[in-house]
C-alpha atoms as a PDB file:
ATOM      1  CA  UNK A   1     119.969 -46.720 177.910  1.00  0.00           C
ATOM      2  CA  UNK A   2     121.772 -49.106 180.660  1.00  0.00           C
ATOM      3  CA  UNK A   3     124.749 -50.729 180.386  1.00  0.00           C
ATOM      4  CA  UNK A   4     126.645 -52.511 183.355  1.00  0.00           C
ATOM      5  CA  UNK A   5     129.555 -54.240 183.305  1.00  0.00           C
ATOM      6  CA  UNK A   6     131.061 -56.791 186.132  1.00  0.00           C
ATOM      7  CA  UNK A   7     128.842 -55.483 188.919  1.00  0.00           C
ATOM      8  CA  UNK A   8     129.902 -56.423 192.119  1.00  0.00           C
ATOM      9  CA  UNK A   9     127.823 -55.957 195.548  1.00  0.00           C
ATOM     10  CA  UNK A  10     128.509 -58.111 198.766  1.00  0.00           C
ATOM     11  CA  UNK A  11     127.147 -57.438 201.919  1.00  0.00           C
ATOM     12  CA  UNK A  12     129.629 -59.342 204.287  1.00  0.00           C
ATOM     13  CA  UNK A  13     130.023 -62.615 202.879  1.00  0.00           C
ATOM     14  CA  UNK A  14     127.166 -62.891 201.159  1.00  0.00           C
ATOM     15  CA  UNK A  15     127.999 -61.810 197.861  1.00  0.00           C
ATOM     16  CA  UNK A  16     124.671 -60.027 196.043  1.00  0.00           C
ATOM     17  CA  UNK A  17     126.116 -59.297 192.857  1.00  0.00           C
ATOM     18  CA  UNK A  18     128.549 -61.959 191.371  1.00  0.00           C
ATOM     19  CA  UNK A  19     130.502 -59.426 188.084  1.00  0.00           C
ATOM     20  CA  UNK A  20     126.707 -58.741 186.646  1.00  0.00           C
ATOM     21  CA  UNK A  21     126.476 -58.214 183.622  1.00  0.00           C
ATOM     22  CA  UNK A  22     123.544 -56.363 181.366  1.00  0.00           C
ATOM     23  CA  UNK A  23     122.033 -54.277 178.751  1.00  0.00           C
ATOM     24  CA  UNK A  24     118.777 -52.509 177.944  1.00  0.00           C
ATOM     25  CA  UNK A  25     118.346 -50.215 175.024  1.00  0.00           C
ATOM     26  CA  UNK A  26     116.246 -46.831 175.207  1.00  0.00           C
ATOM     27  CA  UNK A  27     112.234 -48.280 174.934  1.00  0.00           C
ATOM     28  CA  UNK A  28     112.125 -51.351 176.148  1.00  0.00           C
ATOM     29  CA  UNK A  29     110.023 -52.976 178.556  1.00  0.00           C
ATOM     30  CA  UNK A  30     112.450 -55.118 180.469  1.00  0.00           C
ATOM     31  CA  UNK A  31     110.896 -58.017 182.810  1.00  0.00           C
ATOM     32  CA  UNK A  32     113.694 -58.734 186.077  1.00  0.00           C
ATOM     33  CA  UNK A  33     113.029 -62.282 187.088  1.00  0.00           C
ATOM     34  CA  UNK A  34     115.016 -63.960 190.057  1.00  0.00           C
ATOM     35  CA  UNK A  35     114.187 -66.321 193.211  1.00  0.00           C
ATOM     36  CA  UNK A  36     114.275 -64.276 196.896  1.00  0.00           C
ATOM     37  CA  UNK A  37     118.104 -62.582 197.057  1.00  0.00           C
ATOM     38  CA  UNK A  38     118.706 -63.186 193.556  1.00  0.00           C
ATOM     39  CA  UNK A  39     119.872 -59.692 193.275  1.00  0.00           C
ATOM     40  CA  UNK A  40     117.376 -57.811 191.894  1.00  0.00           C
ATOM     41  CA  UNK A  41     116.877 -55.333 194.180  1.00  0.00           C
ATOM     42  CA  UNK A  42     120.066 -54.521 194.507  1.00  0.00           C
ATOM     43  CA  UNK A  43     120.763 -54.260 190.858  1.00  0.00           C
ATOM     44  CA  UNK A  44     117.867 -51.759 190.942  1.00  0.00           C
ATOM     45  CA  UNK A  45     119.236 -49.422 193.806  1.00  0.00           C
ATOM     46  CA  UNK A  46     122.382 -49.464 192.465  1.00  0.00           C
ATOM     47  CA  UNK A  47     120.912 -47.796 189.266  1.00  0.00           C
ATOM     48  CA  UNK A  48     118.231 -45.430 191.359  1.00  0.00           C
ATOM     49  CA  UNK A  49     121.747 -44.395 192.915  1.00  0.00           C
ATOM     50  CA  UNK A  50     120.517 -45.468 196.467  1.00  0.00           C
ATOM     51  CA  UNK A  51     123.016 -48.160 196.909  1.00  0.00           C
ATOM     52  CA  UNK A  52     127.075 -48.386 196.468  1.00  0.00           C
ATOM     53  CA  UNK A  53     128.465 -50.850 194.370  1.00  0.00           C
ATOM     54  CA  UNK A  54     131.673 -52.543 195.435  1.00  0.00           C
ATOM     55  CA  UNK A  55     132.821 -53.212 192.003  1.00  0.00           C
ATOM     56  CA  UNK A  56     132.399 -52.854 188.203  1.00  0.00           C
ATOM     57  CA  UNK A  57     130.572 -49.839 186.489  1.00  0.00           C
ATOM     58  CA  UNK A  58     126.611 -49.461 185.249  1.00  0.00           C
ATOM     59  CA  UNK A  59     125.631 -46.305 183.311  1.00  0.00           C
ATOM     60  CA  UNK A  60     121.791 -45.085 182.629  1.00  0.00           C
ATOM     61  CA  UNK A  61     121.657 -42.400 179.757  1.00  0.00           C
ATOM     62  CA  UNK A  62     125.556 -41.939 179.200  1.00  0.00           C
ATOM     63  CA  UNK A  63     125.375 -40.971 183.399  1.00  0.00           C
ATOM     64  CA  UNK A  64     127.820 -42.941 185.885  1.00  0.00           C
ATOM     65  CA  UNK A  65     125.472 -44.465 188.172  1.00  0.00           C
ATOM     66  CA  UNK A  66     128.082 -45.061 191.079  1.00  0.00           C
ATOM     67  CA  UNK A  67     129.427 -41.671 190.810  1.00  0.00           C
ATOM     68  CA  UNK A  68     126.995 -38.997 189.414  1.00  0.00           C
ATOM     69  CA  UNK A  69     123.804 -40.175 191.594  1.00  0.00           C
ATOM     70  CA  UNK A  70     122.918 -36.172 192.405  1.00  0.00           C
ATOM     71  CA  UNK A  71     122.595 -35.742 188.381  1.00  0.00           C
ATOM     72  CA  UNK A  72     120.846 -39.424 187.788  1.00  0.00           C
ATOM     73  CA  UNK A  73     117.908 -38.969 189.765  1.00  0.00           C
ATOM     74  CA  UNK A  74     116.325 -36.783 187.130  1.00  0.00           C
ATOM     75  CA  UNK A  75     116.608 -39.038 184.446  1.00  0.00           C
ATOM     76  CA  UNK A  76     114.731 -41.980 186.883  1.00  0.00           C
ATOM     77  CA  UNK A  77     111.445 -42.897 188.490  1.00  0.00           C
ATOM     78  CA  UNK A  78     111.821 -45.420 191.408  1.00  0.00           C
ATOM     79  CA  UNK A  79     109.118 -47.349 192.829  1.00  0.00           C
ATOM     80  CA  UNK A  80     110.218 -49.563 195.704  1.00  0.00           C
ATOM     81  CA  UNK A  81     108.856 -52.634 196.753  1.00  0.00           C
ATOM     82  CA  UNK A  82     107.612 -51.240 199.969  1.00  0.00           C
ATOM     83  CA  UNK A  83     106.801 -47.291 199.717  1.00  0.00           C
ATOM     84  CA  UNK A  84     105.168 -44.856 202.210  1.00  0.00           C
ATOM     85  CA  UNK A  85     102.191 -42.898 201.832  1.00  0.00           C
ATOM     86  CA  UNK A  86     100.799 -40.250 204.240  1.00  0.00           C
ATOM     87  CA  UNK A  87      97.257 -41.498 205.072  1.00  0.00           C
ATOM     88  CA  UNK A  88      96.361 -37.931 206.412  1.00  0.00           C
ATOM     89  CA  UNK A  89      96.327 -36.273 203.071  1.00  0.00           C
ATOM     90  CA  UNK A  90      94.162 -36.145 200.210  1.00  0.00           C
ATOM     91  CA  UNK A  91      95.790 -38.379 196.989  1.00  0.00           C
ATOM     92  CA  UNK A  92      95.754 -34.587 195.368  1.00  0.00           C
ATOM     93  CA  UNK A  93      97.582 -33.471 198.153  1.00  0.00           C
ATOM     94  CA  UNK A  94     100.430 -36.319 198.382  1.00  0.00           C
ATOM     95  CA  UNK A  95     101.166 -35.631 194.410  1.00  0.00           C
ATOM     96  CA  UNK A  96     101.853 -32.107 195.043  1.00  0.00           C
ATOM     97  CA  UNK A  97     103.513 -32.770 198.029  1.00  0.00           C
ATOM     98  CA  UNK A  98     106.111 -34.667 195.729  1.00  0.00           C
ATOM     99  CA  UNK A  99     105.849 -31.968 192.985  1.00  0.00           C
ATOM    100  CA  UNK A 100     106.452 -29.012 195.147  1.00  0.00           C
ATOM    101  CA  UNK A 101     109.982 -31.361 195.957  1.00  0.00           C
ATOM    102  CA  UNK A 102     110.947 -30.372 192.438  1.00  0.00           C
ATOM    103  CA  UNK A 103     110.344 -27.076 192.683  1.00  0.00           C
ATOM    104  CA  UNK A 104     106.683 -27.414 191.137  1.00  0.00           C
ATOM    105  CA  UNK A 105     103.751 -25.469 192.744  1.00  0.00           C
ATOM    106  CA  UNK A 106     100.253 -24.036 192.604  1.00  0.00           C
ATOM    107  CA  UNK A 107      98.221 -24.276 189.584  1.00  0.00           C
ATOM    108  CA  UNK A 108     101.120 -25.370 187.734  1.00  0.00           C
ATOM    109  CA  UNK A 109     101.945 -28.641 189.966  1.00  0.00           C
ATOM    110  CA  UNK A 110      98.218 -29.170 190.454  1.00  0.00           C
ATOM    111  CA  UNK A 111      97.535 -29.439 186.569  1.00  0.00           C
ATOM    112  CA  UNK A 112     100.769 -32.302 186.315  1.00  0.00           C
ATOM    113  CA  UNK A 113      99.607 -33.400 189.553  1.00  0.00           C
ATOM    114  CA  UNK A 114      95.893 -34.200 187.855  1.00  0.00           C
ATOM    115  CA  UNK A 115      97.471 -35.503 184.348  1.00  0.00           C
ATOM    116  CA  UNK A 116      99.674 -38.185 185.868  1.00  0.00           C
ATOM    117  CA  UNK A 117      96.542 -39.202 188.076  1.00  0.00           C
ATOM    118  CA  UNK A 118      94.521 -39.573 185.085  1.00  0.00           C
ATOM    119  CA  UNK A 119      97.470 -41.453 183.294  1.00  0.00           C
ATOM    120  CA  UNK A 120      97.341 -44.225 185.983  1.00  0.00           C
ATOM    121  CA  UNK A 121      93.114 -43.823 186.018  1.00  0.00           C
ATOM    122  CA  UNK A 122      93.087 -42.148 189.114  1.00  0.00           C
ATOM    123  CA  UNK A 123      91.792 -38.417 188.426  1.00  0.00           C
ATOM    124  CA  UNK A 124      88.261 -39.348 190.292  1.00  0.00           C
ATOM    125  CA  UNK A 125      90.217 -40.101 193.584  1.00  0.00           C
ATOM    126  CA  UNK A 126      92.480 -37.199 193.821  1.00  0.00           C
ATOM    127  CA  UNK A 127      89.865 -35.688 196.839  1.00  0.00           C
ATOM    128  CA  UNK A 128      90.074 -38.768 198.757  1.00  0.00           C
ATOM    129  CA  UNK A 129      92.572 -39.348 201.355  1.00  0.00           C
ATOM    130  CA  UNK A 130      95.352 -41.660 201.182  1.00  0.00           C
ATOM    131  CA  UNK A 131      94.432 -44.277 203.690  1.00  0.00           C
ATOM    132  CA  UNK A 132      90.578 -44.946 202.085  1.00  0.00           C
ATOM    133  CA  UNK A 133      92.434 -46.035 198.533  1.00  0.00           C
ATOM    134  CA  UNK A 134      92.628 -49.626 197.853  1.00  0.00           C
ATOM    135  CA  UNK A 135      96.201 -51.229 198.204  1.00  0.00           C
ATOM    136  CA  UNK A 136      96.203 -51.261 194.248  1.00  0.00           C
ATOM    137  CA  UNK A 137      95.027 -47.465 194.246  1.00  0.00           C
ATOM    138  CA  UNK A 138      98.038 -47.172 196.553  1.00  0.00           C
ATOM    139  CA  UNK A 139     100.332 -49.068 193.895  1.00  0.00           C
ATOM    140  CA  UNK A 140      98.861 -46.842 190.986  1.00  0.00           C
ATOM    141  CA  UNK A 141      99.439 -43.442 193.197  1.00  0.00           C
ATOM    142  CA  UNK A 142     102.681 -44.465 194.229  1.00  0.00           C
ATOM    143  CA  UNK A 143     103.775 -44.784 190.082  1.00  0.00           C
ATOM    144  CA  UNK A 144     101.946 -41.357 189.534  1.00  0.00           C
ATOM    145  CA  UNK A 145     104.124 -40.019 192.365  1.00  0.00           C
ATOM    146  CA  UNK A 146     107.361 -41.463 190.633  1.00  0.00           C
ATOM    147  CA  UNK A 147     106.816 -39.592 187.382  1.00  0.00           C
ATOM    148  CA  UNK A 148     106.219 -36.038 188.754  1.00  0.00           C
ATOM    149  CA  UNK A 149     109.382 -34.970 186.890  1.00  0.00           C
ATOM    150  CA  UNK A 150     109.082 -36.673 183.851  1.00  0.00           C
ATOM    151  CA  UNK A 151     112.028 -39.075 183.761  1.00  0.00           C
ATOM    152  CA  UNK A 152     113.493 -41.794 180.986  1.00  0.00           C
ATOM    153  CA  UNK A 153     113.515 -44.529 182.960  1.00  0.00           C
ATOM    154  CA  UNK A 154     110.964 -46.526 185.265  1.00  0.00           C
ATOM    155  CA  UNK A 155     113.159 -48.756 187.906  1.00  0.00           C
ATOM    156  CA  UNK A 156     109.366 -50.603 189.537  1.00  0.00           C
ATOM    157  CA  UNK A 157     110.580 -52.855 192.183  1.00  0.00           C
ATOM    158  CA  UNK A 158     107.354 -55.333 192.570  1.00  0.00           C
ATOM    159  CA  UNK A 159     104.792 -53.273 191.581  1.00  0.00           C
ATOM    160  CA  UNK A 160     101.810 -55.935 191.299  1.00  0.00           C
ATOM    161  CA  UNK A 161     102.874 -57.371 194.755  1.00  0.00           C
ATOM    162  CA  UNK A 162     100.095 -58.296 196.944  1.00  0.00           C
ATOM    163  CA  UNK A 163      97.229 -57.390 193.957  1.00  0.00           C
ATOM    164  CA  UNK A 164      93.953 -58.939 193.154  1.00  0.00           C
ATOM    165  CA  UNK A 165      93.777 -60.013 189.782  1.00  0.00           C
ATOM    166  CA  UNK A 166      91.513 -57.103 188.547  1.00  0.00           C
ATOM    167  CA  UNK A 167      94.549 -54.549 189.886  1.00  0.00           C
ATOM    168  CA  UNK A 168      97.390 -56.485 188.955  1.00  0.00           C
ATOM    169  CA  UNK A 169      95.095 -56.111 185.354  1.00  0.00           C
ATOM    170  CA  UNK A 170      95.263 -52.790 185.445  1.00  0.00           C
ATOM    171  CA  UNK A 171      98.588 -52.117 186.221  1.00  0.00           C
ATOM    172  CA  UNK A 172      99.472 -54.729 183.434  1.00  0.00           C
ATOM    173  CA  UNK A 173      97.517 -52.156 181.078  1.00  0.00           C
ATOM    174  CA  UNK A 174      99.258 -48.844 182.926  1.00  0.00           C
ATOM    175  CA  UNK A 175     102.418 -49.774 182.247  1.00  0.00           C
ATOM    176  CA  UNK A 176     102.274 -51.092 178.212  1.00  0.00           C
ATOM    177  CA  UNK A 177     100.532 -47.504 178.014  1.00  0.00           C
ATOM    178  CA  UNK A 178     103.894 -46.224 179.432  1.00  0.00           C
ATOM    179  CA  UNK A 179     105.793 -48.080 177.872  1.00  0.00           C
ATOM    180  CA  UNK A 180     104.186 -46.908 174.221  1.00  0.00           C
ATOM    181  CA  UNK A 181     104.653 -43.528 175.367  1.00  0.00           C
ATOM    182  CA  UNK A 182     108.372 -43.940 174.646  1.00  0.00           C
ATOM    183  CA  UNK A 183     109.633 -44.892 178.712  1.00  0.00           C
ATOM    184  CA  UNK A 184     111.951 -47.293 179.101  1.00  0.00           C
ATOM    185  CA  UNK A 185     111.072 -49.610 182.193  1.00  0.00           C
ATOM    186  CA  UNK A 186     112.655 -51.763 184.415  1.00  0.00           C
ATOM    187  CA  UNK A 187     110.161 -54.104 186.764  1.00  0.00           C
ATOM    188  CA  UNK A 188     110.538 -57.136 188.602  1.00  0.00           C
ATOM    189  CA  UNK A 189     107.982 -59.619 189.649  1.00  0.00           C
ATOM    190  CA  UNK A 190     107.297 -63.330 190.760  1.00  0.00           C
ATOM    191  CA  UNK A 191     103.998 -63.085 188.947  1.00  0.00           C
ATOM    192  CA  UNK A 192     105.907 -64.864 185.464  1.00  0.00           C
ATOM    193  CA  UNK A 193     103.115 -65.077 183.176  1.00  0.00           C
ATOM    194  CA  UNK A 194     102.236 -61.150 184.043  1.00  0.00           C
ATOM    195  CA  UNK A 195     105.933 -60.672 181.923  1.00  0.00           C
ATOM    196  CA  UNK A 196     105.457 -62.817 179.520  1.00  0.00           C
ATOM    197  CA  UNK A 197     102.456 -61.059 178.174  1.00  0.00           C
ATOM    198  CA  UNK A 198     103.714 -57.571 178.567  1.00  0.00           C
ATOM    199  CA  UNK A 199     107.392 -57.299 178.371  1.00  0.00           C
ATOM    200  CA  UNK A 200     109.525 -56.883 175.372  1.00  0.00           C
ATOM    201  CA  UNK A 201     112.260 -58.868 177.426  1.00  0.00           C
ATOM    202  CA  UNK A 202     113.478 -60.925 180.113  1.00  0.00           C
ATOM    203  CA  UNK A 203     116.621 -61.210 182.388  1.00  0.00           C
ATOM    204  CA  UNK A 204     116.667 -64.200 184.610  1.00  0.00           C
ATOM    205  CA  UNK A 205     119.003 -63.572 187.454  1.00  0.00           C
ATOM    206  CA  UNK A 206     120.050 -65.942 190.335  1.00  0.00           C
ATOM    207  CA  UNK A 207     122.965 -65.725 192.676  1.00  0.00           C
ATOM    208  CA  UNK A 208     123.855 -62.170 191.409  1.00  0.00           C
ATOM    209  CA  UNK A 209     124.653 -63.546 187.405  1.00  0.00           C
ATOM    210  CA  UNK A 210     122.596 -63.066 184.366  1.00  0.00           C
ATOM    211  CA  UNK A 211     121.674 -66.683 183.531  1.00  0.00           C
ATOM    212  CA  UNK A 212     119.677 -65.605 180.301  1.00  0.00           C
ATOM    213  CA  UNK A 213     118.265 -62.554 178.483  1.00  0.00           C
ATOM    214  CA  UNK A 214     116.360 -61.869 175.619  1.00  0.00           C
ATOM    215  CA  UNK A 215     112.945 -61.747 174.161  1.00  0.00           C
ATOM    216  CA  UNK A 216     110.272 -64.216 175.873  1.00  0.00           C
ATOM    217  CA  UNK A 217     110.220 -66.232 172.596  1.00  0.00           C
ATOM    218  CA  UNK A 218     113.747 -66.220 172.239  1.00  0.00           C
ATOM    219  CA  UNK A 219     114.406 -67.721 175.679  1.00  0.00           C
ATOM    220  CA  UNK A 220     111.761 -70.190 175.429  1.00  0.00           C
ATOM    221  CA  UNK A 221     112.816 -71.441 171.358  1.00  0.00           C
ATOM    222  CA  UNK A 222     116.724 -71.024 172.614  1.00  0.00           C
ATOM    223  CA  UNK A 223     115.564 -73.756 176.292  1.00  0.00           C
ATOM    224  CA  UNK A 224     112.994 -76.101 174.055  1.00  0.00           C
ATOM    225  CA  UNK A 225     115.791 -77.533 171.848  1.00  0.00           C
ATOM    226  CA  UNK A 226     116.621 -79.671 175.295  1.00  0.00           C
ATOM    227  CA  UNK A 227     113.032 -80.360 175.528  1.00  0.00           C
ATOM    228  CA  UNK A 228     111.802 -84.038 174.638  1.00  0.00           C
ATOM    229  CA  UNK A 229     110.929 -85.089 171.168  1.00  0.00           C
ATOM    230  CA  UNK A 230     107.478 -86.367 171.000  1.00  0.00           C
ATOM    231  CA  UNK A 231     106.909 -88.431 167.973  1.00  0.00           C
ATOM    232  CA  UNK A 232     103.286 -89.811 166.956  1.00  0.00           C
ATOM    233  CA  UNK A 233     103.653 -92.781 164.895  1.00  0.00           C
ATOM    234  CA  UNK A 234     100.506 -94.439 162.913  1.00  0.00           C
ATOM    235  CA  UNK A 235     102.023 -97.184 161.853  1.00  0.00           C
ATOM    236  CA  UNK A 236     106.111 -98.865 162.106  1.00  0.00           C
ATOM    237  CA  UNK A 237     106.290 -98.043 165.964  1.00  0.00           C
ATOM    238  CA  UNK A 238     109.028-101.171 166.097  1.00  0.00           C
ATOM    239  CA  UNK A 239     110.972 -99.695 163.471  1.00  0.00           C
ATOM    240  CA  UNK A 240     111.058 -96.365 164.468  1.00  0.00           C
ATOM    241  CA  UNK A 241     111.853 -97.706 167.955  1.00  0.00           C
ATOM    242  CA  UNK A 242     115.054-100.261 166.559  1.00  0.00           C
ATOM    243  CA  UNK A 243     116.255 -96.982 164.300  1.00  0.00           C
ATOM    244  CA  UNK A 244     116.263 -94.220 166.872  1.00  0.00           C
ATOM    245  CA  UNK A 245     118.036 -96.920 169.702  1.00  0.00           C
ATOM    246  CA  UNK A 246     120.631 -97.343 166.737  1.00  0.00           C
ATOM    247  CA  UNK A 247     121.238 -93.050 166.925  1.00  0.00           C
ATOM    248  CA  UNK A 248     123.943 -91.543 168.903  1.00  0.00           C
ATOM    249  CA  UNK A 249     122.298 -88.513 169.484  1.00  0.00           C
ATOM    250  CA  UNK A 250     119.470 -90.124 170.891  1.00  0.00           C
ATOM    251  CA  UNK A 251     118.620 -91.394 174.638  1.00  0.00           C
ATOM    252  CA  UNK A 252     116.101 -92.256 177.031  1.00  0.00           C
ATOM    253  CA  UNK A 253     113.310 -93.538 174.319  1.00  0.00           C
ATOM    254  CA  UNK A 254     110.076 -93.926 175.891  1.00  0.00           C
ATOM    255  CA  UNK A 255     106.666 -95.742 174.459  1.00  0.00           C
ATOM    256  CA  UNK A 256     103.385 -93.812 175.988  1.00  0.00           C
ATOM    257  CA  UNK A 257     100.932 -95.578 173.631  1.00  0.00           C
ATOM    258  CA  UNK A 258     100.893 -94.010 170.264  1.00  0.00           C
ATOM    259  CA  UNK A 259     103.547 -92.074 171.055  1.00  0.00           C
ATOM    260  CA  UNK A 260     107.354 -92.193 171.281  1.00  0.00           C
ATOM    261  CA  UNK A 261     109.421 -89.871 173.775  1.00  0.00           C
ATOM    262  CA  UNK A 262     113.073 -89.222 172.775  1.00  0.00           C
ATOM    263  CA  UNK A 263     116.132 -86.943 174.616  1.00  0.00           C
ATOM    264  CA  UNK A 264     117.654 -86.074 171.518  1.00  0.00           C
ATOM    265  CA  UNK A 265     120.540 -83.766 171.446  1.00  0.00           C
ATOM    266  CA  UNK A 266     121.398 -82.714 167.847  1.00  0.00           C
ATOM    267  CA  UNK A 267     120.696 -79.388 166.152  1.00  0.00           C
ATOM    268  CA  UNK A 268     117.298 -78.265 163.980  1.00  0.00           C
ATOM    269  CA  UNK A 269     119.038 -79.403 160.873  1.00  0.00           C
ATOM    270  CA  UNK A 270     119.875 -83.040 162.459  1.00  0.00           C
ATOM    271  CA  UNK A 271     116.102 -83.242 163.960  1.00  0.00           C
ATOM    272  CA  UNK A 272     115.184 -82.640 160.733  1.00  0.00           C
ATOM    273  CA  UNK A 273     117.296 -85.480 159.032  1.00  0.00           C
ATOM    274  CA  UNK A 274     115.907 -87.986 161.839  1.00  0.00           C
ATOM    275  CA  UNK A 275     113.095 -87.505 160.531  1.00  0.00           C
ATOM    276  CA  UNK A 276     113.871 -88.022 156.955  1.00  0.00           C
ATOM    277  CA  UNK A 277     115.388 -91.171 158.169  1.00  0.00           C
ATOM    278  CA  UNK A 278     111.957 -92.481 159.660  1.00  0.00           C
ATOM    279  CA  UNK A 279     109.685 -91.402 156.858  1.00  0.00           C
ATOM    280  CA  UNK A 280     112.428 -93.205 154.405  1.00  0.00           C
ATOM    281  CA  UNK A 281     112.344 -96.826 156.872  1.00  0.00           C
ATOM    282  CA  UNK A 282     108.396 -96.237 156.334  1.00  0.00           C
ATOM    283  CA  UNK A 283     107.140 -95.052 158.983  1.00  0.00           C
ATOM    284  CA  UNK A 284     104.223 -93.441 158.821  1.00  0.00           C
ATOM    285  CA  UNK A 285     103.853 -90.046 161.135  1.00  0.00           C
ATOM    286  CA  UNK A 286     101.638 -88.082 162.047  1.00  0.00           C
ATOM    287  CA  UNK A 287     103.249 -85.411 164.374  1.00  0.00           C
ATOM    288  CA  UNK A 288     107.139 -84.906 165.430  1.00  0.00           C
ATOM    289  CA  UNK A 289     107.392 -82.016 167.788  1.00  0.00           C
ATOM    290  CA  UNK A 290     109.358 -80.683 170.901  1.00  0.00           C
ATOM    291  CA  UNK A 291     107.878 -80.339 174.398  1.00  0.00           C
ATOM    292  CA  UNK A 292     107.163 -76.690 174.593  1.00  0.00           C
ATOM    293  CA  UNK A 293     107.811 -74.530 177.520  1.00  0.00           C
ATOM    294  CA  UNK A 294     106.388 -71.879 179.195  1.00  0.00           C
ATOM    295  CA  UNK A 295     108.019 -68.763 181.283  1.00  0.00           C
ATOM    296  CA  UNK A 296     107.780 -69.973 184.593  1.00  0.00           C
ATOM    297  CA  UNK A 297     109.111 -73.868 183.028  1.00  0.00           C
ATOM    298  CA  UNK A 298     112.107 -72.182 181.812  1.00  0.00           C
ATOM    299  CA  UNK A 299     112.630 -69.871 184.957  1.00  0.00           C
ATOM    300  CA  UNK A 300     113.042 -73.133 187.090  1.00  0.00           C
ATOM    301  CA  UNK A 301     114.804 -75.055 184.533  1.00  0.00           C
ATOM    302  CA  UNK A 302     117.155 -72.244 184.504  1.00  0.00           C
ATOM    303  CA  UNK A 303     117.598 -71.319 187.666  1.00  0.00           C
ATOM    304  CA  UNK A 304     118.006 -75.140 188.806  1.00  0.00           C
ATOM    305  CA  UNK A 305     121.214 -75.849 186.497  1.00  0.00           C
ATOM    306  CA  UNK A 306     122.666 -72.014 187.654  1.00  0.00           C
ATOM    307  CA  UNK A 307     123.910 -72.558 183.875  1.00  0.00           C
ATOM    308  CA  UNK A 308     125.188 -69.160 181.905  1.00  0.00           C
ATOM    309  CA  UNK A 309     123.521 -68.984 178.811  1.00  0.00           C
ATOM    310  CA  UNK A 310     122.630 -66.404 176.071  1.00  0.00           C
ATOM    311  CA  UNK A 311     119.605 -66.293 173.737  1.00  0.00           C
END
C-alpha cells in the first residue's frame, strides 16, 4: 500500500526527514510513534499530498505521492491534528457540506452522509449543531467527514488528542471496526499503550529516521534480549554468583535478596546453556527470566540511543 524510500524534508536547517525509510502493506493498522518534531507529521502530509518533499520518493496504491497529488486524494482520508468545523451548522449539514465537494447531493449524499455518522455512533446527533458536540463528538465527526468518498487509506494525525478516557475508548473501538472493514490506517499518537492494544504495528520515528518497525510483540521480544536477567536461586546463591563472575558474556551481577541480576549479552541459545551450566554446578532455581518491557519502555529506550534497528 505505501512504500517510501530515502525521504528527505528540511525546512531551513532543520532537517525533518533524514532519507526515511518505510513500508505498510494494504490492511494494516499502523501505529506512528515519535517525540515533538520527530517527523511524523510531515511524513503524513507528504503522503495526503499537502506537503513537498525535497528528496526521495513515497508511493500509496502504485500512485506517486510527490507528483500525482490531484489523482491521490481519492484514494486517502486525512484527519489533521487540528481541523475546523463550522459551529453554525447542523453535524447533518457539515457532512453534506463535504459530500456535495465530491459531487454528492440530495437524498443521495444525505443517505452516505447518515451511514458514515452511524459508523462512528453518531446518527442521533446529526440535528445538532456543530458547536453543542463534545470535543470527542468533534473528533468522531471530523473521521466521518474524512471518509465521504470512500478511500483506501486513513492518514489520522492525533486523533485521541485532548480525549477523556471514555472518548479516547471509543475511538479506540471506531477505528479496529475500520480497520476490519478492510482500511488500511495510518495514526499517530503519544497515548502508547492506546497502540499497543489496537495496532497491528509500530514505527518509532525520531529525528526524521525509522529507528524500529514491526509488530508490538516483535519490537518488545527483539529490545528485551538487552533487558536484565533475573535469576531466583533457592539454594547455591555463592556458586551461581563465583560461576556467572567467571562468564564473559556476563556483567554488572547484582544480589537483591533471593535474587540475582545479570547484563548478559549472549543469544537465546547461550542464555539457555548458562543455565544448563547452573543447574549442572547444583544450583537449585526456581525462575530465570528477562526484564520485560512495555511500549512506552521501549519507545524511550529507543529513542534515547537514536540506534537503527529492525525487528
Amino acid at each position: 500500500m505505501i512504500e517510501i524510500q530515502g525521504l528527505y524534508k528540511s525546512y531551513g536547517k532543520f532537517v525533518a526527514l533524514n532519507q526515511l525509510n518505510l513500508h505498510i502493506d494494504k490492511g494494516e493498522l499502523f501505529g506512528f510513534v515519535g517525540p515533538n518534531g520527530a517527523g511524523k507529521t510531515t511524513t503524513m502530509r507528504i503522503l495526503s499530498g499537502l506537503l513537498r518533499a525535497d528528496g526521495g520518493s513515497a508511493t500509496v496504491a502504485g500512485i506517486d505521492a510527490l507528483h500525482q497529488s490531484q489523482d491521490l486524494k481519492a484514494k486517502i482520508g486525512y484527519m489533521p491534528d487540528f481541523f475546523g468545523v463550522y459551529d453554525n451548522l447542523r453535524a447533518i449539514e457539515y457532512m453534506e457540506f463535504y459530500a456535495s465537494a465530491y459531487g454528492i447531493y440530495g437524498k443521495q449524499a444525505t443517505e452516505l452522509c447518515m451511514n458514515l455518522m452511524d459508523l462512528v455512533n453518531l446518527s442521533d446527533k446529526a440535528m445538532f449543531y456543530v458547536d453543542s458536540l463534545s470535543r470527542g463528538m468533534k473528533q468522531r465527526l471530523c473521521l466521518a467527514r474524512s471518509m465521504v468518498h470512500n478511500p483506501e487509506l486513513l492518514i489520522l494525525d492525533e486523533p485521541a488528542s485532548g480525549l477523556d478516557p471514555r472518548a479516547c475508548f471509543e475511538m479506540k473501538g471506531i477505528l479496529k471496526n475500520l480497520n476490519d472493514m478492510g482500511k488500511t490506517i495510518i495514526i499517530s499518537s503519544h497515548i502508547l499503550s492506546e497502540l499497543a492494544e489496537m495496532c497491528t504495528t509500530i514505527g518509532i520515528i525520531d529525528r526524521g529516521q525509522m529507528l524500529v518497525k514491526g509488530s508490538v510483540e516483535d519490537i518488545i521480544s527483539h529490545l528485551n534480549t538487552s533487558n536484565p536477567l533475573v535469576i531466583k536461586v533457592m539454594d547455591g546463591k555463592e556458586q551461581a554468583v563465583t560461576l556467572l563472575k567467571e562468564n564473559p558474556m556476563v556483567s554488572n551481577v547484582s544480589i537483591q535478596e533471593e535474587q540475582i541480576v545479570i547484563n548478559f549479552k549472549g543469544t537465546e541459545r547461550q542464555e539457555a546453556e548458562l543455565l544448563t551450566a547452573l543447574v549442572s554446578a547444583g544450583v537449585q532455581i526456581s525462575s530465570f527470566v528477562r526484564q520485560s518491557s512495555n511500549l512506552e519502555e521501549v519507545f524511550m529506550e529507543v529513542t534515547g540511543k537514536k540506534e537503527v534497528l529492525s525487528a
